[in-house]
PDB file of N, CA and C in Angstrom:
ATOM      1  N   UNK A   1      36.969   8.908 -15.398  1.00  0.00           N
ATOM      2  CA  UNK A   1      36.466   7.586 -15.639  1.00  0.00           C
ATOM      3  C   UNK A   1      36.688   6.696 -14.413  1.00  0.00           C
ATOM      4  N   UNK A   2      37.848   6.940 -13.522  1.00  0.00           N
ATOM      5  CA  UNK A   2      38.101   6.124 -12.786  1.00  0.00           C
ATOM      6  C   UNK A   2      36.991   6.315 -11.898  1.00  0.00           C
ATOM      7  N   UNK A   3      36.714   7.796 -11.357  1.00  0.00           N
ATOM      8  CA  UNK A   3      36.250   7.821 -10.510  1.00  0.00           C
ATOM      9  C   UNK A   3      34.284   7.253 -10.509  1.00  0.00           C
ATOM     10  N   UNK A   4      33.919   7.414 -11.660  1.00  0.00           N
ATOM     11  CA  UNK A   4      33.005   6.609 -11.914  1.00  0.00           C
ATOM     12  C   UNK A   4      33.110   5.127 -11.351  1.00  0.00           C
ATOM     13  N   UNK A   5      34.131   4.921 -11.712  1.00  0.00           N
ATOM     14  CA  UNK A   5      33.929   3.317 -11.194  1.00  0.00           C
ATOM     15  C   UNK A   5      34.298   2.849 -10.148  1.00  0.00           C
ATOM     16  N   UNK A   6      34.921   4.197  -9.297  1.00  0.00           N
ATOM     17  CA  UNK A   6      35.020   3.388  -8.046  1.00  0.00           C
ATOM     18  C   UNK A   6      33.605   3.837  -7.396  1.00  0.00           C
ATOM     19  N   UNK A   7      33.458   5.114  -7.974  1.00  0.00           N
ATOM     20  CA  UNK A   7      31.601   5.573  -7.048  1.00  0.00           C
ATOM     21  C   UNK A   7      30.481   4.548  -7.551  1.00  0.00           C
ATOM     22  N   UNK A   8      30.499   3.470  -8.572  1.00  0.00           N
ATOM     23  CA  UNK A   8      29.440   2.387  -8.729  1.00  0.00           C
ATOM     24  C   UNK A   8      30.097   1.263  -8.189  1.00  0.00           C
ATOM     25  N   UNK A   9      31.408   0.933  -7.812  1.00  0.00           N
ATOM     26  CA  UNK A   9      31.587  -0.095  -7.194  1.00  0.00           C
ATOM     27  C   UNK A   9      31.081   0.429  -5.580  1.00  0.00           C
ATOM     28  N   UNK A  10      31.421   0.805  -5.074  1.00  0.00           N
ATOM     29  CA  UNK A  10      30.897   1.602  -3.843  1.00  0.00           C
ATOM     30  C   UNK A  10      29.567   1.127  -3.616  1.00  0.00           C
ATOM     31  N   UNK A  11      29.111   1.616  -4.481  1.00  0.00           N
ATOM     32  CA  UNK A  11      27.295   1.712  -4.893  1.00  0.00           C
ATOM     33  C   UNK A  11      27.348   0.173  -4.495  1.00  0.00           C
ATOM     34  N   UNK A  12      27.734  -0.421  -5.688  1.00  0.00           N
ATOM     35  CA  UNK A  12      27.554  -1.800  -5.484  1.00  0.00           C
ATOM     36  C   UNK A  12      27.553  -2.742  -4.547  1.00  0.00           C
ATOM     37  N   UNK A  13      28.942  -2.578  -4.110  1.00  0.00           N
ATOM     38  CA  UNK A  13      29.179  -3.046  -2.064  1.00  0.00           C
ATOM     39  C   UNK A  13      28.239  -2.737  -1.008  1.00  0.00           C
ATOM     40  N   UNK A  14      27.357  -1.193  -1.114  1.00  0.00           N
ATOM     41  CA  UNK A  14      26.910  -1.040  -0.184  1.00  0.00           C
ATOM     42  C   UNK A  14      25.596  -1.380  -0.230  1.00  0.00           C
ATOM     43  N   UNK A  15      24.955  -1.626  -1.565  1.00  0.00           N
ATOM     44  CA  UNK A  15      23.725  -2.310  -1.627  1.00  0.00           C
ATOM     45  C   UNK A  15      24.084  -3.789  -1.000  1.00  0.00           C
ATOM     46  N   UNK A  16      25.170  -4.497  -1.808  1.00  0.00           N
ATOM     47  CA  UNK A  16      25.276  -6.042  -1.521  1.00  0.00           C
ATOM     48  C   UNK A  16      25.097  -6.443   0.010  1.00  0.00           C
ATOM     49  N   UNK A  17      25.747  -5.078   0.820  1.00  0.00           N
ATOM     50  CA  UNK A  17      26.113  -5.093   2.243  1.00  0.00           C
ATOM     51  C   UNK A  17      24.340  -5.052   2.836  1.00  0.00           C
ATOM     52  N   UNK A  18      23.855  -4.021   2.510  1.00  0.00           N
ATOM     53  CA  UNK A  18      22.466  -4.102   3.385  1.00  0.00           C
ATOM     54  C   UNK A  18      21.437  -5.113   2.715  1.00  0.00           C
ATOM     55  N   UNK A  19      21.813  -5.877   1.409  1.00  0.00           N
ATOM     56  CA  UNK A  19      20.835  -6.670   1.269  1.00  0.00           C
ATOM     57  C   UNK A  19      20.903  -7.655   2.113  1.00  0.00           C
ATOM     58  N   UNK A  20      22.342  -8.188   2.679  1.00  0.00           N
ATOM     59  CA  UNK A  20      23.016  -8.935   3.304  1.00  0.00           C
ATOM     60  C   UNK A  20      21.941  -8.892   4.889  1.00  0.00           C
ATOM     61  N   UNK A  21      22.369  -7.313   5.048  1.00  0.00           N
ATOM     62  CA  UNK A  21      21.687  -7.634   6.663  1.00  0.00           C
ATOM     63  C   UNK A  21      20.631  -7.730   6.530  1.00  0.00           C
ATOM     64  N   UNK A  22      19.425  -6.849   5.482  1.00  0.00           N
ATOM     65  CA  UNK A  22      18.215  -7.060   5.897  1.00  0.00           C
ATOM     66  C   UNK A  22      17.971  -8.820   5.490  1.00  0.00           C
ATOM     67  N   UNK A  23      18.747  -9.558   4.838  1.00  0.00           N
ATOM     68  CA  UNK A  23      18.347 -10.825   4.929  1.00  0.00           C
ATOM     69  C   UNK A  23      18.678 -11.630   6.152  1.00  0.00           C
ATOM     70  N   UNK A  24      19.588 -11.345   6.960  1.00  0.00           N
ATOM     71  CA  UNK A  24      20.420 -11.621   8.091  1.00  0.00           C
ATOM     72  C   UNK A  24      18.686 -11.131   9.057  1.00  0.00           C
ATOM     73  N   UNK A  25      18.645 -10.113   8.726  1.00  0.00           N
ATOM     74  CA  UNK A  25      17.135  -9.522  10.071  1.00  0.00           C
ATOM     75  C   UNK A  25      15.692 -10.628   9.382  1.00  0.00           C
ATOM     76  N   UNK A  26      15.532 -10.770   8.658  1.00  0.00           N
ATOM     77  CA  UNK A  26      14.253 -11.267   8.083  1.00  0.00           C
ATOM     78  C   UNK A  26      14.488 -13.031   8.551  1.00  0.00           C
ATOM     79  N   UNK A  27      15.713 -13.194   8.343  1.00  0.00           N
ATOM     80  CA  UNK A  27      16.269 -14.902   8.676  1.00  0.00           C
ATOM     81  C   UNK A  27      15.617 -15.123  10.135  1.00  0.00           C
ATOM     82  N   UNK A  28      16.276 -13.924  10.893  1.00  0.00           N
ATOM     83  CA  UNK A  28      16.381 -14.005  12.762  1.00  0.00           C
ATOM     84  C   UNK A  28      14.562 -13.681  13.165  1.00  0.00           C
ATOM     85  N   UNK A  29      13.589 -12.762  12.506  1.00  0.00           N
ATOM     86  CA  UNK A  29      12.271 -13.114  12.701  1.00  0.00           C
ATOM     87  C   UNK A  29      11.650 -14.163  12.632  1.00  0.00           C
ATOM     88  N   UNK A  30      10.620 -14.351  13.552  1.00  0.00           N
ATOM     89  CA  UNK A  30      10.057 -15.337  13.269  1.00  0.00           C
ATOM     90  C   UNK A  30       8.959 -15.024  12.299  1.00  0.00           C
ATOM     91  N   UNK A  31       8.176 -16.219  11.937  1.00  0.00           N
ATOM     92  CA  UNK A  31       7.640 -16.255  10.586  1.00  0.00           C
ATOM     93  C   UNK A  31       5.947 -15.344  11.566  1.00  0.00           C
ATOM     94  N   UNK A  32       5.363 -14.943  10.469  1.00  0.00           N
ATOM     95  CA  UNK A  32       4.225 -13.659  10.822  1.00  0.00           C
ATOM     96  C   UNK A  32       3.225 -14.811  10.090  1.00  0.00           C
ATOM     97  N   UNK A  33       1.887 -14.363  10.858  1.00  0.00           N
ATOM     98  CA  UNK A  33       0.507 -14.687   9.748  1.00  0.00           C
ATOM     99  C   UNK A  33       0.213 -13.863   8.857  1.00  0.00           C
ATOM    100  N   UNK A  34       0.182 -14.313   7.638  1.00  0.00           N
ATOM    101  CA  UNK A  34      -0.284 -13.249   6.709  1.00  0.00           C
ATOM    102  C   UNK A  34      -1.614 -12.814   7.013  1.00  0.00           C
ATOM    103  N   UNK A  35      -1.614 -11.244   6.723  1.00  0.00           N
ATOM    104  CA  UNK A  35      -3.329 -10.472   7.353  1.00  0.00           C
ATOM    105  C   UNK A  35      -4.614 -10.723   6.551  1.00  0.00           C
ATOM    106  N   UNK A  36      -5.225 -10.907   7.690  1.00  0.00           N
ATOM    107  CA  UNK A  36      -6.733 -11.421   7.435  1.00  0.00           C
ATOM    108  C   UNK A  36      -7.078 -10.604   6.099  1.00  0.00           C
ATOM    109  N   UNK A  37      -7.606 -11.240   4.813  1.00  0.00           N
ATOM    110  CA  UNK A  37      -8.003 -10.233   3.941  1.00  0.00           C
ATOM    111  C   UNK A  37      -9.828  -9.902   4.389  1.00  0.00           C
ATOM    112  N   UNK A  38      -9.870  -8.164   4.071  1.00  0.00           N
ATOM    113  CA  UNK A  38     -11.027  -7.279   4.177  1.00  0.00           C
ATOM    114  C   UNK A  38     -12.144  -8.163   2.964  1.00  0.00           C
ATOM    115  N   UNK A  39     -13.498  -8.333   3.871  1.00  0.00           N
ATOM    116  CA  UNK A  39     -14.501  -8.604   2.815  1.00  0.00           C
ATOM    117  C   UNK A  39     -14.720  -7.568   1.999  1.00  0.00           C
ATOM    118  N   UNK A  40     -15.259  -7.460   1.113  1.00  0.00           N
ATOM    119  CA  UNK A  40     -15.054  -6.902   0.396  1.00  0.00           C
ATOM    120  C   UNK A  40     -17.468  -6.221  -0.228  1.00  0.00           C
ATOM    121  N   UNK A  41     -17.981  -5.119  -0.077  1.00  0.00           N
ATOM    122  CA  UNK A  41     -18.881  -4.946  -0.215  1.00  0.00           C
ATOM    123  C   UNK A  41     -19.540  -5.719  -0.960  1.00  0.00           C
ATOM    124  N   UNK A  42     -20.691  -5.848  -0.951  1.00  0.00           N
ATOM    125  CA  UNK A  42     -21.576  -6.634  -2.164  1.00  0.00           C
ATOM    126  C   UNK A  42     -21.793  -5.763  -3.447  1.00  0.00           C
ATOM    127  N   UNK A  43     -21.145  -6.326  -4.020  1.00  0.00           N
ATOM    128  CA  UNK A  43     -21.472  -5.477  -5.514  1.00  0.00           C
ATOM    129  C   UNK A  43     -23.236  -5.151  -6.097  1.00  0.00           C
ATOM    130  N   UNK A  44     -23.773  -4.303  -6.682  1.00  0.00           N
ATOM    131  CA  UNK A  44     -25.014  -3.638  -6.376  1.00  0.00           C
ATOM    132  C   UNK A  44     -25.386  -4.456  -7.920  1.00  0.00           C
ATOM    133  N   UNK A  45     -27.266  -5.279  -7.613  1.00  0.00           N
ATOM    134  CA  UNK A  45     -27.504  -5.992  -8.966  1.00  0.00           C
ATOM    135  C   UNK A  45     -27.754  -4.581  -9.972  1.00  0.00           C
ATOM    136  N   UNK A  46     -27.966  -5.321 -11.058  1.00  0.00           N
ATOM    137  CA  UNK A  46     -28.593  -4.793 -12.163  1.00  0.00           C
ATOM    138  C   UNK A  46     -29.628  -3.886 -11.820  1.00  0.00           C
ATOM    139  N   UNK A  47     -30.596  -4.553 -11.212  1.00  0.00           N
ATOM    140  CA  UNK A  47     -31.966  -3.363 -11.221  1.00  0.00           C
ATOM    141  C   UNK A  47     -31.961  -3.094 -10.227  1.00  0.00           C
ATOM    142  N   UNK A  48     -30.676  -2.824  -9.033  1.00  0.00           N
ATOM    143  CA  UNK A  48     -30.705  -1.524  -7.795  1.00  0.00           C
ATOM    144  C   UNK A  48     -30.082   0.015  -9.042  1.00  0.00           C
ATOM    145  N   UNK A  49     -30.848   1.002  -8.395  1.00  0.00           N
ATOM    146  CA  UNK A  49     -30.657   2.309  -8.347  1.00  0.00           C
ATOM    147  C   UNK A  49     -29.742   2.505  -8.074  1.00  0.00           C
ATOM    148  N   UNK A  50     -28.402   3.633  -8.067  1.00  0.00           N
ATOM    149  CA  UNK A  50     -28.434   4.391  -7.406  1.00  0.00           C
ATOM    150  C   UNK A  50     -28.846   5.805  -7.003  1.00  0.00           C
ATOM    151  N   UNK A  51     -28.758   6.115  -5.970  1.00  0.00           N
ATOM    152  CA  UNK A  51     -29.312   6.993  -5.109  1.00  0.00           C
ATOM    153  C   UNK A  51     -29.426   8.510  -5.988  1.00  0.00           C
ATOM    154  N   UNK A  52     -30.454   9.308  -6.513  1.00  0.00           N
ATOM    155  CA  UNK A  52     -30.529  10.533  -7.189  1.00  0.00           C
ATOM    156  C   UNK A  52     -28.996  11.029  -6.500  1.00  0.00           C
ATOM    157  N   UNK A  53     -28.717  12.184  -7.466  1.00  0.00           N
ATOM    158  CA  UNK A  53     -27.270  13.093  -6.588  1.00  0.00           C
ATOM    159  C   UNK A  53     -28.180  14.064  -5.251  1.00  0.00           C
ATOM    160  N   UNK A  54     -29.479  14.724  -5.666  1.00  0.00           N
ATOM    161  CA  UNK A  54     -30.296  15.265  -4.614  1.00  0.00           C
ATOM    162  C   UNK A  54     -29.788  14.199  -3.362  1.00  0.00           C
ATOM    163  N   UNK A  55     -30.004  13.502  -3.488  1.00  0.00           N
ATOM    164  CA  UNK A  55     -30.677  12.530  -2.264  1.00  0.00           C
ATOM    165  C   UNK A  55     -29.495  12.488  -1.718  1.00  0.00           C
ATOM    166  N   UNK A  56     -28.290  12.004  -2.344  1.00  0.00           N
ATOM    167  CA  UNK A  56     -27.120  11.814  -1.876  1.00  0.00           C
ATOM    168  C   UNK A  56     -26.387  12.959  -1.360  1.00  0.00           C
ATOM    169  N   UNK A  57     -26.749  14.164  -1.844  1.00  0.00           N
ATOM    170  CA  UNK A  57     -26.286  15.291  -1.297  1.00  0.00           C
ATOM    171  C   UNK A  57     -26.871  15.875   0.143  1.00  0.00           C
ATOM    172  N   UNK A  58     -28.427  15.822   0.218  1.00  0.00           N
ATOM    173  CA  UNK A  58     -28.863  15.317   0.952  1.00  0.00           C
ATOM    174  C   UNK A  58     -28.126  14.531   2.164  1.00  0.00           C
ATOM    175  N   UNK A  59     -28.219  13.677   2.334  1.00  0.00           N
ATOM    176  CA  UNK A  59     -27.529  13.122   2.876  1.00  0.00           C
ATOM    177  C   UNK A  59     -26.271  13.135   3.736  1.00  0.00           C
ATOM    178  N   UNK A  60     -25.139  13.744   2.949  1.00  0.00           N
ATOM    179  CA  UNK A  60     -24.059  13.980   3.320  1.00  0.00           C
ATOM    180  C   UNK A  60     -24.195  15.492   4.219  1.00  0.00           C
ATOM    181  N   UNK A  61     -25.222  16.099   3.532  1.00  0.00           N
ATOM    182  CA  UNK A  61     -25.420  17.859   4.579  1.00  0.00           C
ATOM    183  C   UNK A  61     -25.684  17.091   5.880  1.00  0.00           C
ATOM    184  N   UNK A  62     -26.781  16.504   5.785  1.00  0.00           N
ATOM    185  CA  UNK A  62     -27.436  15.743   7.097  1.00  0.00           C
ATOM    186  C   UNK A  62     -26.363  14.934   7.945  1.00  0.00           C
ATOM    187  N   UNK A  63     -25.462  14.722   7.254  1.00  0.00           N
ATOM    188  CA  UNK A  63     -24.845  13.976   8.367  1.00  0.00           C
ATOM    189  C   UNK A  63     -23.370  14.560   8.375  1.00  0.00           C
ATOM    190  N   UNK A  64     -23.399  15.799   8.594  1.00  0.00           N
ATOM    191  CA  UNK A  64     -22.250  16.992   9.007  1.00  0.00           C
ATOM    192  C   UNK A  64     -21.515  17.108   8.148  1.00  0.00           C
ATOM    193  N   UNK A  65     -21.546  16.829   6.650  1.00  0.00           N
ATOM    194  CA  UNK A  65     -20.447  17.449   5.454  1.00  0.00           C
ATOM    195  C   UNK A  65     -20.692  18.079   5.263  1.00  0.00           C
ATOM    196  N   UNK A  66     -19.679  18.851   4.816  1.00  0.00           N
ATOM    197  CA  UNK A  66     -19.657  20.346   4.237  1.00  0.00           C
ATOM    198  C   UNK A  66     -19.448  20.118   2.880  1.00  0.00           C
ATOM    199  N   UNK A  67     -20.819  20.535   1.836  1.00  0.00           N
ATOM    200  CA  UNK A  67     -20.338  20.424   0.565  1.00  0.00           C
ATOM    201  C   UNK A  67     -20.480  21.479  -0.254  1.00  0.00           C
TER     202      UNK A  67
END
């Protein structure tokens, strides 16, 4: 039993310890721009198709896949 509790106090210290530094490292950075967000495709209306599977298979041979 003891030794349980000294192996989760352990545990415990050594998390407390690196939460410590990585807050100590994140403090000493300077502040970042958050990244440009990706546009995002145009979603396809109602009365577009898509493409037969022929066509699309098609396609992918033609332009060097191996399917």
């Amino acid at each position: 039993m003891a030794e349980r509790e000294a192996a989760a106090k352990a545990t415990l210290d050594n998390m407390a310890r690196l939460k410590a530094l990585r807050l100590a490292r994140e403090a000493a950075e300077p502040q970042r721009a958050p990244a440009a967000k990706k546009a995002r495709a145009k979603p396809r209306k109602l009365d577009e198709k898509a493409p037969a599977l022929s066509d699309w298979l098609a396609n992918q041979q033609s332009g060097g896949r191996r399917i």
